[in-house]
PDB file of N, CA and C in Angstrom:
ATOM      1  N   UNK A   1       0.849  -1.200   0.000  1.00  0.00           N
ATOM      2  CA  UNK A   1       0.000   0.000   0.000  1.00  0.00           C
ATOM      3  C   UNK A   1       0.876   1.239   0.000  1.00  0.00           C
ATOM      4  N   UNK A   2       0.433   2.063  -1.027  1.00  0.00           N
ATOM      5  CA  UNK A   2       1.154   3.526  -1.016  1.00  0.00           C
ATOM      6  C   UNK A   2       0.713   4.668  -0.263  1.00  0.00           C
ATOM      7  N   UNK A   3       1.746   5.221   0.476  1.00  0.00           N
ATOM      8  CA  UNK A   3       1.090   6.376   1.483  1.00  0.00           C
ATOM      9  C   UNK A   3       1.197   7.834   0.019  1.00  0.00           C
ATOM     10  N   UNK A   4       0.573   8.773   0.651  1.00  0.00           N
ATOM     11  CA  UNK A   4       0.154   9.772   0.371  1.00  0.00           C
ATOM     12  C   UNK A   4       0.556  10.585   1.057  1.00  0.00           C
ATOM     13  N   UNK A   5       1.411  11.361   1.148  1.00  0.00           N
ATOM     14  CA  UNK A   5       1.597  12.139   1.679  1.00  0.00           C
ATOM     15  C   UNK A   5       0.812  13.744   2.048  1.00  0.00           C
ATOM     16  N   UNK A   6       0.124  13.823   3.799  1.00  0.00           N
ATOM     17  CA  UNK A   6      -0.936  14.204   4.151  1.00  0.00           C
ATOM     18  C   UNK A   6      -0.699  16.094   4.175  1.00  0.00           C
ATOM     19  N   UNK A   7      -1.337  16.645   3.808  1.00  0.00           N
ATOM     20  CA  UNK A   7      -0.983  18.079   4.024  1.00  0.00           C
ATOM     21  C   UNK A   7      -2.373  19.093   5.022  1.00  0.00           C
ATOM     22  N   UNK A   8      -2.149  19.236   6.361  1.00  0.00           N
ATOM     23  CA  UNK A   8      -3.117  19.629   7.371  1.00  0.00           C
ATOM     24  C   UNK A   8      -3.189  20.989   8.115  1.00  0.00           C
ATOM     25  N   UNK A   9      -3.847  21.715   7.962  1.00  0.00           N
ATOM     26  CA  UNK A   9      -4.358  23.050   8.585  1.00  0.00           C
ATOM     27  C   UNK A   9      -4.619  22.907  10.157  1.00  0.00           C
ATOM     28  N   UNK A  10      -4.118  23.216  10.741  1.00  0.00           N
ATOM     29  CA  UNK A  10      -4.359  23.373  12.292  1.00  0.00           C
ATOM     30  C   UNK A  10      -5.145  24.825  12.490  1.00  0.00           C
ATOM     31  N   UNK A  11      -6.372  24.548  13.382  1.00  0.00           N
ATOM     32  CA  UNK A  11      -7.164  25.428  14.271  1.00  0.00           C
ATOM     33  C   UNK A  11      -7.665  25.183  15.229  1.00  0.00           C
ATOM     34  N   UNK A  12      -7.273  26.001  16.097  1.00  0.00           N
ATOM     35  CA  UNK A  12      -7.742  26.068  17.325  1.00  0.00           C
ATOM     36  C   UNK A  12      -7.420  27.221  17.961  1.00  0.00           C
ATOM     37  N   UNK A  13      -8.034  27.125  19.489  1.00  0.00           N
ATOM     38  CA  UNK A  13      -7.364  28.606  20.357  1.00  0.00           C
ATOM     39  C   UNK A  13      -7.051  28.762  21.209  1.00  0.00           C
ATOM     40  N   UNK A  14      -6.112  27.155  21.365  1.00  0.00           N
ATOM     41  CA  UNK A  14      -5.156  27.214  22.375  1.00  0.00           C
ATOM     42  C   UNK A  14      -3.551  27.076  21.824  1.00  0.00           C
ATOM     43  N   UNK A  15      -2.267  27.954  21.745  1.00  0.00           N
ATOM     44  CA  UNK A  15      -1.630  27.546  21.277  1.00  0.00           C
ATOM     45  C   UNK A  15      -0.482  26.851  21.677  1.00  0.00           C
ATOM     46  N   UNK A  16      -0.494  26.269  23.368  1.00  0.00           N
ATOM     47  CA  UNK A  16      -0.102  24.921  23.436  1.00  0.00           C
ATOM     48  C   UNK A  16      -0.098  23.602  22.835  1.00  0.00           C
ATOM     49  N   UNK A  17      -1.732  23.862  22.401  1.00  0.00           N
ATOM     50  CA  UNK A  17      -2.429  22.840  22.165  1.00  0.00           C
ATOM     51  C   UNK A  17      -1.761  22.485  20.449  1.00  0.00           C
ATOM     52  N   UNK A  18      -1.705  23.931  19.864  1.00  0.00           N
ATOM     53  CA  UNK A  18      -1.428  23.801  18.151  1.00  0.00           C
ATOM     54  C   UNK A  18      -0.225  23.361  18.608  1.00  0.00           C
ATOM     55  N   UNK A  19       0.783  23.621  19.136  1.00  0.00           N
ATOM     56  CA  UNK A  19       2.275  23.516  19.363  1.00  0.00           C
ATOM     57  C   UNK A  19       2.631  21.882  19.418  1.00  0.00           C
ATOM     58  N   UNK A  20       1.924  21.012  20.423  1.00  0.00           N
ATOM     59  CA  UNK A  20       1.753  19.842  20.523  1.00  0.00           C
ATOM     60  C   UNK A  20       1.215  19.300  19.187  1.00  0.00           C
ATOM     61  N   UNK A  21       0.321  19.701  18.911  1.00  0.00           N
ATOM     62  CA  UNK A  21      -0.558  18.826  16.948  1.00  0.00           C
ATOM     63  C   UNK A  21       0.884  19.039  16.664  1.00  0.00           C
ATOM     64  N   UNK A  22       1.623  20.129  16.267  1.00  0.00           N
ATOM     65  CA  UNK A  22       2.732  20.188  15.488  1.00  0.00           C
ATOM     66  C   UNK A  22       3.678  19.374  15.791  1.00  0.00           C
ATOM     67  N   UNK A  23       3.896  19.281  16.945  1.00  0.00           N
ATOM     68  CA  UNK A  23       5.043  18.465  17.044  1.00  0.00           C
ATOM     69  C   UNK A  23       5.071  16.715  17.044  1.00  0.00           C
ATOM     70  N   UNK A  24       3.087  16.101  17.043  1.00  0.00           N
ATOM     71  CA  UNK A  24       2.957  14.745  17.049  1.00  0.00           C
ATOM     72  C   UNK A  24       3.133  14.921  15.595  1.00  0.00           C
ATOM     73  N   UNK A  25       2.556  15.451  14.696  1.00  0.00           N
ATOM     74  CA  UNK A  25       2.528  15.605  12.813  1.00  0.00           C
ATOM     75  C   UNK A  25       3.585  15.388  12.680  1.00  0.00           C
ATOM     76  N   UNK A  26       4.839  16.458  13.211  1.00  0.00           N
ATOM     77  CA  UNK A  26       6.035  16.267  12.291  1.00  0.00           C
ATOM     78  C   UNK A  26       6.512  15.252  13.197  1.00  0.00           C
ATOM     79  N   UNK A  27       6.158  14.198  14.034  1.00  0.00           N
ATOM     80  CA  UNK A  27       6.964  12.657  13.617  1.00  0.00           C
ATOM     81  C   UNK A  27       6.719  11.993  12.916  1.00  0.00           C
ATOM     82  N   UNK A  28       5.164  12.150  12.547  1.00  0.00           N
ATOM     83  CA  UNK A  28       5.017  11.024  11.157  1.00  0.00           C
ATOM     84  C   UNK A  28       5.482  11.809   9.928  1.00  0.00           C
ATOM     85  N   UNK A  29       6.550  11.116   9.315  1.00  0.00           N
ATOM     86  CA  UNK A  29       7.014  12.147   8.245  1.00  0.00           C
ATOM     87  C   UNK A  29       6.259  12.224   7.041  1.00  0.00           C
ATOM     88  N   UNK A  30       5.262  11.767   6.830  1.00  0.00           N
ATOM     89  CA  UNK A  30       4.712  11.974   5.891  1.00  0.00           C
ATOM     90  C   UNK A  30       3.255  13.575   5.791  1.00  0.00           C
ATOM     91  N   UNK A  31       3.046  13.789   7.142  1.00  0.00           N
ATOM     92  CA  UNK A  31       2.548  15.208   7.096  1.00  0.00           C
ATOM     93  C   UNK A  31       3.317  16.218   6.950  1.00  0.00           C
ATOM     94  N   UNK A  32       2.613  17.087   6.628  1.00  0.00           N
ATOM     95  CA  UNK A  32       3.205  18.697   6.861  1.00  0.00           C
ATOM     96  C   UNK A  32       2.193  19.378   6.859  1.00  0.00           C
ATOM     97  N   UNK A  33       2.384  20.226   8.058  1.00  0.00           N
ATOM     98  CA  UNK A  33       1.331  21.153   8.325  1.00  0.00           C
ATOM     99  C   UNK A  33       1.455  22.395   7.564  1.00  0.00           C
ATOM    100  N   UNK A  34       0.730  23.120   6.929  1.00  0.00           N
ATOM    101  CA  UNK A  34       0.893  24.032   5.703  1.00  0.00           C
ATOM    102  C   UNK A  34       0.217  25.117   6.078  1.00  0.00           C
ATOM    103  N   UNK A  35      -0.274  25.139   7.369  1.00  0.00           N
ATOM    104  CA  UNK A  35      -1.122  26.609   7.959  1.00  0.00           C
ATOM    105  C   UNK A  35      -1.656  26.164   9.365  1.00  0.00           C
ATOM    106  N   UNK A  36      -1.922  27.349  10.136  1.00  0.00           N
ATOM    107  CA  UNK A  36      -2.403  27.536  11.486  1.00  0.00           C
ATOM    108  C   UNK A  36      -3.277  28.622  11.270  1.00  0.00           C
ATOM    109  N   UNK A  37      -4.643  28.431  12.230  1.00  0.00           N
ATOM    110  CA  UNK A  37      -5.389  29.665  12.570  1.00  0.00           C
ATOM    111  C   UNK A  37      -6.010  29.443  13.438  1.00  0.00           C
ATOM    112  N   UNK A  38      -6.292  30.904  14.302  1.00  0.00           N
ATOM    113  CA  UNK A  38      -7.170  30.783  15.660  1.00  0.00           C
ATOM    114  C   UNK A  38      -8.574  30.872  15.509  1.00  0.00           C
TER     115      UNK A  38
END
């Protein structure tokens, strides 16, 4: 099976909370987060 590499917008309005999404995403190397908004 072929991955796809995932491309994800983070929102929310806590920015601990975005800080953490960011940092579980970029271990799977196949995301990249490409924007944030509150």
């Amino acid at each position: 099976m072929h991955k796809v590499p995932l491309s994800v917008i983070v929102a929310d309005e806590y920015d601990i909370f975005r800080i953490g999404i960011k940092a579980a995403l970029s271990e799977a190397a196949d995301i990249q987060v490409i924007g944030e908004a509150e």
